[in-house]
Structures are given as structure tokens and as C-alpha cells.
PDB file of N, CA and C in Angstrom:
ATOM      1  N   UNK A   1     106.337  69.971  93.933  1.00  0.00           N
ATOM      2  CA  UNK A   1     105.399  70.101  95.017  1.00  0.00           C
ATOM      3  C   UNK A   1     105.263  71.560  95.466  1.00  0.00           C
ATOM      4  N   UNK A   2     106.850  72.144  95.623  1.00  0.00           N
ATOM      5  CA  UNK A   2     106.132  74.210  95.476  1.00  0.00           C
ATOM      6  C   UNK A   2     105.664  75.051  94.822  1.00  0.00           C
ATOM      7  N   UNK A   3     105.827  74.521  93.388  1.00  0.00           N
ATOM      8  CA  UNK A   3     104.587  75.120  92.554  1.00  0.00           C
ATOM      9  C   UNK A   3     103.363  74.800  92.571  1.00  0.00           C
ATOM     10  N   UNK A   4     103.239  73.181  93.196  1.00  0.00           N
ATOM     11  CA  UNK A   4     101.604  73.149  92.817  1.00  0.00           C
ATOM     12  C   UNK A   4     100.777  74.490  94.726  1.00  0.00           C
ATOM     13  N   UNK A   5     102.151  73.860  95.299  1.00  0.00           N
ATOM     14  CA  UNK A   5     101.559  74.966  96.738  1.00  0.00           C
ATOM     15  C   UNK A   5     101.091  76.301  96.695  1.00  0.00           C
ATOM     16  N   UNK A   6     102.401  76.876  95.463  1.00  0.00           N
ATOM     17  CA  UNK A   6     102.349  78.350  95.349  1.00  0.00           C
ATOM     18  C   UNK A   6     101.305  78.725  94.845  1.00  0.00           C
ATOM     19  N   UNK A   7     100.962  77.819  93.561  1.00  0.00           N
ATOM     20  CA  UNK A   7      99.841  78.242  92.638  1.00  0.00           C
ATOM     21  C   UNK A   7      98.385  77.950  93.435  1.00  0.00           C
ATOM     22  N   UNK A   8      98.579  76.944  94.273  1.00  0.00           N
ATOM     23  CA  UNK A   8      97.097  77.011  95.571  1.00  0.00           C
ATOM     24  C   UNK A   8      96.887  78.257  96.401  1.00  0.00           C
ATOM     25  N   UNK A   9      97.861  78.280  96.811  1.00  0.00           N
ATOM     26  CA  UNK A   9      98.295  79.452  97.225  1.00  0.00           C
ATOM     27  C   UNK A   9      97.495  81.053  97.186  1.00  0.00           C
ATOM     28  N   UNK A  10      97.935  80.878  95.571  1.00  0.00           N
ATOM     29  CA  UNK A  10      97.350  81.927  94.844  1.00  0.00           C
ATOM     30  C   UNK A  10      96.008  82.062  94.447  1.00  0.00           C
ATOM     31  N   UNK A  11      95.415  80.988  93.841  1.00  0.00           N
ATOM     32  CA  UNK A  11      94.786  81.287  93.916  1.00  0.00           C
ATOM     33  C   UNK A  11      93.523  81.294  94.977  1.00  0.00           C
ATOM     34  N   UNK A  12      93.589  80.502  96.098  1.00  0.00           N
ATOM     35  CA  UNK A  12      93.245  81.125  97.393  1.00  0.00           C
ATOM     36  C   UNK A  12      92.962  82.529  97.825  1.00  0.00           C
ATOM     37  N   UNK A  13      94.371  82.992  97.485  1.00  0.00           N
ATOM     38  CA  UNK A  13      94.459  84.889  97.883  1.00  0.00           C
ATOM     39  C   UNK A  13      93.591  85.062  96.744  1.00  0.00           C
ATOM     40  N   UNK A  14      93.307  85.072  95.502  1.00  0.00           N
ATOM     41  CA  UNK A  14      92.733  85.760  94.774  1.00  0.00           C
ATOM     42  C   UNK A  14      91.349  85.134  95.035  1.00  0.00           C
ATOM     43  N   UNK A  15      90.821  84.709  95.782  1.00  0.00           N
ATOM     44  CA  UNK A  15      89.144  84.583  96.052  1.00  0.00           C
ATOM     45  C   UNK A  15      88.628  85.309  97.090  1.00  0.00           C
ATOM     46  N   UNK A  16      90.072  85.058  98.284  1.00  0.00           N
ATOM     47  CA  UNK A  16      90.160  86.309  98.914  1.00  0.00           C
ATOM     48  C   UNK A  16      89.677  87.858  98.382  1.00  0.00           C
ATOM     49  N   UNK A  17      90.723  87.939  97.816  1.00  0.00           N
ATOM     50  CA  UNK A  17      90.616  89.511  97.100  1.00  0.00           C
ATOM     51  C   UNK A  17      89.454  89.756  95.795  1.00  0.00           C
ATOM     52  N   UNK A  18      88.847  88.737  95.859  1.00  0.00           N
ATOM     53  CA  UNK A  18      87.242  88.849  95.487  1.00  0.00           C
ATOM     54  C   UNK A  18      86.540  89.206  96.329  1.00  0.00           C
ATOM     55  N   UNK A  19      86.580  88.347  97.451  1.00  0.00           N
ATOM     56  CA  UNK A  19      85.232  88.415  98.693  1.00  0.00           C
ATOM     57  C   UNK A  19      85.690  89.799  98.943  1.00  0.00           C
ATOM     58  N   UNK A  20      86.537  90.418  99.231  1.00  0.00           N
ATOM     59  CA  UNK A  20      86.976  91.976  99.833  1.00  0.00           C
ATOM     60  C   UNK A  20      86.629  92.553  98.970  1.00  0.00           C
ATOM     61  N   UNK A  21      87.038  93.132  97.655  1.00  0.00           N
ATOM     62  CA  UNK A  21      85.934  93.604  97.113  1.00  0.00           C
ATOM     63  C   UNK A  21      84.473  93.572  96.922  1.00  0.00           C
ATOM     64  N   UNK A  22      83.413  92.723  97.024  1.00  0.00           N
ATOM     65  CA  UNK A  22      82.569  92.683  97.308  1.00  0.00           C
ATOM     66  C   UNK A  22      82.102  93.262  98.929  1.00  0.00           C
ATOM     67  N   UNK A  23      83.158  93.249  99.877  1.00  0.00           N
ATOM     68  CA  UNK A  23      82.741  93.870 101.007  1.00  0.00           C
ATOM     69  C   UNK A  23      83.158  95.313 101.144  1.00  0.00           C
ATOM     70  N   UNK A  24      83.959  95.735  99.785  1.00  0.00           N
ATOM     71  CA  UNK A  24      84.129  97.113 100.031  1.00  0.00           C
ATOM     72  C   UNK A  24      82.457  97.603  99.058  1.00  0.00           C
ATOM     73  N   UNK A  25      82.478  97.237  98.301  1.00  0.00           N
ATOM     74  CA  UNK A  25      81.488  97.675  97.849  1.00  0.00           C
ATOM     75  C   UNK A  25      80.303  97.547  98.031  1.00  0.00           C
ATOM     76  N   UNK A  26      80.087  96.464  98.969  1.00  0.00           N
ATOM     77  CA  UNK A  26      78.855  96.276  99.896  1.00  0.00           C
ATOM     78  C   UNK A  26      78.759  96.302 101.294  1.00  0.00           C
ATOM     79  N   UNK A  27      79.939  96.835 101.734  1.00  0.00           N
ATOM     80  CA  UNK A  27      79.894  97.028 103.312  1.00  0.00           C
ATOM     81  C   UNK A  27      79.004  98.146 103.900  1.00  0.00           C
ATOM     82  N   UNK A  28      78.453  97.895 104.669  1.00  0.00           N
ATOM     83  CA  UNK A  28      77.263  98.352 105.245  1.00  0.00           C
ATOM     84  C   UNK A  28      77.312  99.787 105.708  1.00  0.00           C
ATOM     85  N   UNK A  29      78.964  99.814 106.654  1.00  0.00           N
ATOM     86  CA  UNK A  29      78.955 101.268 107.038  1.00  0.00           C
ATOM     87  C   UNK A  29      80.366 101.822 106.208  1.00  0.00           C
ATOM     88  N   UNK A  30      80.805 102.843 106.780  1.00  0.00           N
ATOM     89  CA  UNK A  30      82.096 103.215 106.855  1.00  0.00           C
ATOM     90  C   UNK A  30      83.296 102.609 107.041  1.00  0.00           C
ATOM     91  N   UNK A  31      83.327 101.830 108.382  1.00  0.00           N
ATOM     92  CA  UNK A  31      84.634 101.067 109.093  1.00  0.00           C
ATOM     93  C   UNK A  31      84.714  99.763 108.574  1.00  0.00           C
ATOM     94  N   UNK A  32      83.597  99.325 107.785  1.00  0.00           N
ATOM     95  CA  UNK A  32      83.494  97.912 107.384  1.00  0.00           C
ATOM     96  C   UNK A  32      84.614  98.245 105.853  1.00  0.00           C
ATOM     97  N   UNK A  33      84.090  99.194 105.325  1.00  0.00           N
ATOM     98  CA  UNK A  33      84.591  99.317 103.962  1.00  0.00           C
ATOM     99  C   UNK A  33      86.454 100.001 104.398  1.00  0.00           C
ATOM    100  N   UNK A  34      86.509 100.473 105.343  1.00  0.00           N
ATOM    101  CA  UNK A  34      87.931 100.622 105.716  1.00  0.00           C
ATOM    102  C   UNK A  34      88.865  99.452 105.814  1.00  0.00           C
ATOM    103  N   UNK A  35      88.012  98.480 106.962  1.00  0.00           N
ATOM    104  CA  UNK A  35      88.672  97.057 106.863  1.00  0.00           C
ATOM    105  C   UNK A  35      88.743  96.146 106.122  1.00  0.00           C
ATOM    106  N   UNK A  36      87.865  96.303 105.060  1.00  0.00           N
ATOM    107  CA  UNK A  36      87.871  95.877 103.218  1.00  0.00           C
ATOM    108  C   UNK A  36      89.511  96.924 102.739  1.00  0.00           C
ATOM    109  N   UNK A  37      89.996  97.661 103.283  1.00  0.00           N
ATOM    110  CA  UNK A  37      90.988  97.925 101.672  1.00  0.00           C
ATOM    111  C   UNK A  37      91.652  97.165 102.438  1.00  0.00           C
ATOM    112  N   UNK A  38      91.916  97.717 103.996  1.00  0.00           N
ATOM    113  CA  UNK A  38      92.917  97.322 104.794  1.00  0.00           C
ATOM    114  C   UNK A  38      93.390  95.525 104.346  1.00  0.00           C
ATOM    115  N   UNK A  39      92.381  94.701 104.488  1.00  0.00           N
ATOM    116  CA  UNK A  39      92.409  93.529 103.849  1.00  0.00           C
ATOM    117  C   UNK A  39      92.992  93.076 102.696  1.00  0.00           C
ATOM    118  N   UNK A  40      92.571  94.093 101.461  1.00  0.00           N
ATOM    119  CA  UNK A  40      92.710  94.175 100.433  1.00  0.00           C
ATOM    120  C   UNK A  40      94.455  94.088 100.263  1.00  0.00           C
ATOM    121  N   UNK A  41      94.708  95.167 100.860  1.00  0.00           N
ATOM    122  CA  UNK A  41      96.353  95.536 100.743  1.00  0.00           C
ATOM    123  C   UNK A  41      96.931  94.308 100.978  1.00  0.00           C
ATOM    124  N   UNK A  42      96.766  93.748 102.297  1.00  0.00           N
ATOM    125  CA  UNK A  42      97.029  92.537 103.024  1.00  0.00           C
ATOM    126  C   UNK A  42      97.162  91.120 101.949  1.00  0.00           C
ATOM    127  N   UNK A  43      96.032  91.136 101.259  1.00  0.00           N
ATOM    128  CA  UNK A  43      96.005  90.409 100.334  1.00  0.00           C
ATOM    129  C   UNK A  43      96.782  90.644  98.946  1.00  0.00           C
ATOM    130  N   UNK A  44      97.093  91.799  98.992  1.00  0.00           N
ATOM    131  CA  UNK A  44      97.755  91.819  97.434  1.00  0.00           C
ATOM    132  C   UNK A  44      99.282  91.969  97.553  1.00  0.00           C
ATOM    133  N   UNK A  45      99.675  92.127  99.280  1.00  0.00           N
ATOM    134  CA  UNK A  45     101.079  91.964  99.686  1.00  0.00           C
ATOM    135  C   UNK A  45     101.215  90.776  99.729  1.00  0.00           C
ATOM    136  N   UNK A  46     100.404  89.755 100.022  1.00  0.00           N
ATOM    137  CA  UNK A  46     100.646  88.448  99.979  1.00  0.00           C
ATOM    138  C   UNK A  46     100.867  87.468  98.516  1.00  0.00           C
ATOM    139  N   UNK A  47      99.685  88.106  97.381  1.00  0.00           N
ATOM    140  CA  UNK A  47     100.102  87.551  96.221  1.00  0.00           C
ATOM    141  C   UNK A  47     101.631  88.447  95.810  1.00  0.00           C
ATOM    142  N   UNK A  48     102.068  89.254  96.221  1.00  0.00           N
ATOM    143  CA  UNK A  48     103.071  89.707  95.393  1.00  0.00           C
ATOM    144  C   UNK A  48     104.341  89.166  95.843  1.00  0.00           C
ATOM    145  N   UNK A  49     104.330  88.341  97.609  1.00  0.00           N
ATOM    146  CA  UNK A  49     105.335  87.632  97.832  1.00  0.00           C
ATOM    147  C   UNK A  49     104.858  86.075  97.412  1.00  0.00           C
ATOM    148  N   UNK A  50     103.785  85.639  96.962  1.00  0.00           N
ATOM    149  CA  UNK A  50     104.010  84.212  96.332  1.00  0.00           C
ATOM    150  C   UNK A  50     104.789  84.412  94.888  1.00  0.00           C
ATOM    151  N   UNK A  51     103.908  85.716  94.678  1.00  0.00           N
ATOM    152  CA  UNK A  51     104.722  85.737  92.882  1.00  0.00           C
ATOM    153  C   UNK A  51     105.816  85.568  92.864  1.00  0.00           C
ATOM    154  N   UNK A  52     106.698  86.371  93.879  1.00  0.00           N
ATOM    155  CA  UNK A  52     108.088  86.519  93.918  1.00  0.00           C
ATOM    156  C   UNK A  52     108.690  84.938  94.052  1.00  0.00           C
ATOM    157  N   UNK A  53     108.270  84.120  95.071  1.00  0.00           N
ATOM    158  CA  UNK A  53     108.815  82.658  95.006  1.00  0.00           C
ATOM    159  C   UNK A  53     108.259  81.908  94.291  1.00  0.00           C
ATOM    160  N   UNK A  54     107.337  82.309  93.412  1.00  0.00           N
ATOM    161  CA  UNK A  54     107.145  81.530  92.191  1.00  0.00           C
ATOM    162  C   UNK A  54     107.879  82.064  91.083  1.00  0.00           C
ATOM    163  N   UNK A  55     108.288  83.031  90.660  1.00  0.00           N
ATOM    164  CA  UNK A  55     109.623  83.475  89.787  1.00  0.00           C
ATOM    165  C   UNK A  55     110.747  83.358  90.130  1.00  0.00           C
ATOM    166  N   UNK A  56     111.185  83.466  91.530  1.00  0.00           N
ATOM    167  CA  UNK A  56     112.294  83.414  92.156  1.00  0.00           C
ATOM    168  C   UNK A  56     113.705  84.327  91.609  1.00  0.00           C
ATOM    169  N   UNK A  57     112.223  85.606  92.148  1.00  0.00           N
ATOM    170  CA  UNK A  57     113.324  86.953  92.016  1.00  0.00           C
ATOM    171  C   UNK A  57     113.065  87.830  93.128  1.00  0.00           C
ATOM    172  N   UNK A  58     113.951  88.737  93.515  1.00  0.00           N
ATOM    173  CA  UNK A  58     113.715  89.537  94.532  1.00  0.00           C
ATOM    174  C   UNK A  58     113.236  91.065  94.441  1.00  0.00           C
ATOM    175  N   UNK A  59     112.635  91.050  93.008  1.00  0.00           N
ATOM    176  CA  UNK A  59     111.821  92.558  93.415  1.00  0.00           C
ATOM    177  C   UNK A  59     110.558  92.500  93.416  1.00  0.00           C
ATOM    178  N   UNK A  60     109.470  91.390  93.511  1.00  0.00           N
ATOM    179  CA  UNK A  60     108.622  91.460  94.243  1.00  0.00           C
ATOM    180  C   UNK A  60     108.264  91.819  95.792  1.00  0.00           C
ATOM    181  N   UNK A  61     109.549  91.140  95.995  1.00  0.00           N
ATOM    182  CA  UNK A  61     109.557  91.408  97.581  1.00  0.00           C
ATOM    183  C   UNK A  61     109.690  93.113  98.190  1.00  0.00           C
ATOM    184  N   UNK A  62     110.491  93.872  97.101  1.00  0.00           N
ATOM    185  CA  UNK A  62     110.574  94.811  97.420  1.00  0.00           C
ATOM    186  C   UNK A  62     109.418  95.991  97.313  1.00  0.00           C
ATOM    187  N   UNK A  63     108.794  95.107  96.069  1.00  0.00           N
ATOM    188  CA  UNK A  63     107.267  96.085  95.804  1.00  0.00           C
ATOM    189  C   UNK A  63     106.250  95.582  96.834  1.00  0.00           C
ATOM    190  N   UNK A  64     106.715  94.494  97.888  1.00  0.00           N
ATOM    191  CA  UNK A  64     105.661  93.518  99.021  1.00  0.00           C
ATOM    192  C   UNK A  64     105.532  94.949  99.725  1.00  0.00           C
ATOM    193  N   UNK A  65     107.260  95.467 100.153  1.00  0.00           N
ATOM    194  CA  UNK A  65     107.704  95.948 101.333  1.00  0.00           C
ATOM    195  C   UNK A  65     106.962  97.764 101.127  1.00  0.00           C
ATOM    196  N   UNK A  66     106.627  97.760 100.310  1.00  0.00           N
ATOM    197  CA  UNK A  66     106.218  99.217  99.948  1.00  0.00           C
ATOM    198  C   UNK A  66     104.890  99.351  99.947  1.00  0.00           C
ATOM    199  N   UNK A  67     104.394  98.671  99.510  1.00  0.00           N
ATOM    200  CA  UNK A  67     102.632  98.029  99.379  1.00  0.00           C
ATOM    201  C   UNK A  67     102.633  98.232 100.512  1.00  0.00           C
ATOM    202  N   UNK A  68     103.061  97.496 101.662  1.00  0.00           N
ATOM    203  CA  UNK A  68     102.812  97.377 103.384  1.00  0.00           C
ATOM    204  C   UNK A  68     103.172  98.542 104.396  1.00  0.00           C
ATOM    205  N   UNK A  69     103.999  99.617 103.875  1.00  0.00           N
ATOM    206  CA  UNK A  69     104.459 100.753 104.239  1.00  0.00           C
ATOM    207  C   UNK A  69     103.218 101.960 104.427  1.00  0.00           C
ATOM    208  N   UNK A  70     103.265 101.973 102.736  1.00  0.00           N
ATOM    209  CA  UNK A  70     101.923 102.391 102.055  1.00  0.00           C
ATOM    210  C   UNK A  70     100.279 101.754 102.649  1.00  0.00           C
ATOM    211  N   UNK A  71     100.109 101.186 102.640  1.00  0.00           N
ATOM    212  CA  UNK A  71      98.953 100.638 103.347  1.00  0.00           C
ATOM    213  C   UNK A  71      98.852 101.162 104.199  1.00  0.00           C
ATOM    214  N   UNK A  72     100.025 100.783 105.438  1.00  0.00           N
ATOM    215  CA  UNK A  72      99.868 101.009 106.977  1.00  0.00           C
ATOM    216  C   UNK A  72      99.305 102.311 106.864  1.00  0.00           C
ATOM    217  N   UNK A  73     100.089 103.588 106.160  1.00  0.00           N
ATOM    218  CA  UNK A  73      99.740 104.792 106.905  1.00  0.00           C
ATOM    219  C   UNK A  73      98.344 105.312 105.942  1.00  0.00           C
ATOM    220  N   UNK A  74      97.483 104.660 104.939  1.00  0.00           N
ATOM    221  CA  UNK A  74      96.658 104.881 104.670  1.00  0.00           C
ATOM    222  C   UNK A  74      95.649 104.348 106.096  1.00  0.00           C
ATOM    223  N   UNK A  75      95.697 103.284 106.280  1.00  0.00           N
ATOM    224  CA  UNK A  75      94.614 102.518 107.246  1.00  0.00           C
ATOM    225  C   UNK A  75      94.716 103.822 108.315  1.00  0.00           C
ATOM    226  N   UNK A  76      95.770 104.174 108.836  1.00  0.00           N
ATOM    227  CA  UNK A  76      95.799 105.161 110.235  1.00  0.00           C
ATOM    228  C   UNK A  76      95.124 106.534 109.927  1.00  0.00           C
ATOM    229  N   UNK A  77      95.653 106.949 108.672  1.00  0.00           N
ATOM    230  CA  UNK A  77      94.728 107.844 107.903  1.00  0.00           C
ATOM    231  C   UNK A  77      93.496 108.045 107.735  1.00  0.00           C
ATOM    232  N   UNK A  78      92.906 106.645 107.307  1.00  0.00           N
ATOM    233  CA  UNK A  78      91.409 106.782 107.409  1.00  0.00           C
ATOM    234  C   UNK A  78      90.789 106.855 108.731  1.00  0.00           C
ATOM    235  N   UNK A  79      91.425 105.782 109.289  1.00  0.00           N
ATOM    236  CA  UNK A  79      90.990 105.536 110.688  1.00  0.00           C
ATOM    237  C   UNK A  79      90.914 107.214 111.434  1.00  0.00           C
ATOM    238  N   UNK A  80      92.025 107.597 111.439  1.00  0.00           N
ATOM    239  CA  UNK A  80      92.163 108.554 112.639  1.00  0.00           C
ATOM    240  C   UNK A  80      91.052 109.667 111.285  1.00  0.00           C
ATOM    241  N   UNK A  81      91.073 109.938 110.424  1.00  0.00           N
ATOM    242  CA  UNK A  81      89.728 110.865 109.478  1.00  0.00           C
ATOM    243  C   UNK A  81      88.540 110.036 110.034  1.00  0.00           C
ATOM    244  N   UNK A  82      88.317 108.580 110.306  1.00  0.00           N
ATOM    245  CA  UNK A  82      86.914 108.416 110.391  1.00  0.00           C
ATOM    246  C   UNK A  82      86.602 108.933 112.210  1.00  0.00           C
ATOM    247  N   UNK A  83      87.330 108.743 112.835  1.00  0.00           N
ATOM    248  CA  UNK A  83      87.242 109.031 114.409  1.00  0.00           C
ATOM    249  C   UNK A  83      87.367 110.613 114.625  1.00  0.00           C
ATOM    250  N   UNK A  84      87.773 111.616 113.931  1.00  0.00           N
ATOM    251  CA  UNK A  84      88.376 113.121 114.060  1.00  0.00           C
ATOM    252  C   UNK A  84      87.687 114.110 112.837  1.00  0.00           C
ATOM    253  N   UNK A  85      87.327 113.442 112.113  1.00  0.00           N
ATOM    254  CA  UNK A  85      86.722 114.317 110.871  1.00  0.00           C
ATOM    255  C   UNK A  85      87.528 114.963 110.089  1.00  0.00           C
ATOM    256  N   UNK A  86      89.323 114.985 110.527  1.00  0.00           N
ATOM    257  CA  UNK A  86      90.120 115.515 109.398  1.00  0.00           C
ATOM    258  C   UNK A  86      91.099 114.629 110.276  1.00  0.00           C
ATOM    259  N   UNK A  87      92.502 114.678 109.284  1.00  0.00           N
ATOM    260  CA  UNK A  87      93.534 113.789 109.636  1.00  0.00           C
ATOM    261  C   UNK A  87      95.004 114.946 110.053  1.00  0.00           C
ATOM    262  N   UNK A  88      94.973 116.122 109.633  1.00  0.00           N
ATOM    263  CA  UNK A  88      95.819 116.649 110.350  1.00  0.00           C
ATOM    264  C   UNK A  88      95.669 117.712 111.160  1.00  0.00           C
ATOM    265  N   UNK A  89      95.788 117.623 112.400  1.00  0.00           N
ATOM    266  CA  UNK A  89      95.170 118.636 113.536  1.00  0.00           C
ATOM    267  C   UNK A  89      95.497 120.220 113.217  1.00  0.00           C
TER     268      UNK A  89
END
């Protein structure tokens, strides 16, 4: 019954991480296509912790934890470049 969950699961996130691409590449302005990767990341931290409990090993989790590190300070990055016009004062 947790594989058939995991594998729903999955592929769920991966229709997800279809529709987000399509909104990065068709998002209308700037901030739309920001909250497309932001998503994106979100989504590919999430397939990389189903993968992990569908193999049932622990270095997915650790490539989850880096993905989400990484993300965060891109999103603040763009963000504070789209609001300031450069990112370090």
C-alpha cells in the first residue's frame, strides 16, 4: 500500500513540475516566473524525498536538504534583484 502511495505520489509532483514549467515559460511578468522556479525547487525537493522512501536510503534526503538551502537563498536573491535592481548593496 506505500508503494502504490509513493508512486501516486510521484507522479502527482511530476505534473506539478510540468504545470511550473509551463508557467515559467509563460508567465506573464517577472515575479510570476520567480514564483515558477521557487515552486519548481519545492517540487523537486519533494520528489527527491519520495524517492528516498521509495528506495529506502538516506542520501536523498540529504540532496532534499541542499536543494532547499540552495533554493531559499536563490528566491531572496531574485526577489531582493527584482525589488533593488542589484543584489549586493
Amino acid at each position: 500500500m506505500l508503494t502504490f502511495a509513493v508512486q501516486f505520489a510521484f507522479v502527482i509532483f511530476c505534473v506539478a513540475l510540468l504545470l511550473n514549467l509551463w508557467r515559467l515559460f509563460r508567465g506573464p511578468d517577472l515575479p510570476d516566473r520567480i514564483l515558477a522556479l521557487d515552486t519548481i525547487y519545492i517540487n523537486s525537493l519533494a520528489l527527491l524525498a519520495l524517492f528516498g522512501i521509495w528506495h529506502n536510503t538516506p542520501f536523498y534526503f540529504e540532496a532534499a536538504l541542499l536543494i532547499a538551502m540552495l533554493g531559499f537563498i536563490g528566491t531572496v536573491a531574485a526577489a531582493k534583484f527584482l525589488l533593488r535592481g542589484d543584489i549586493i548593496e
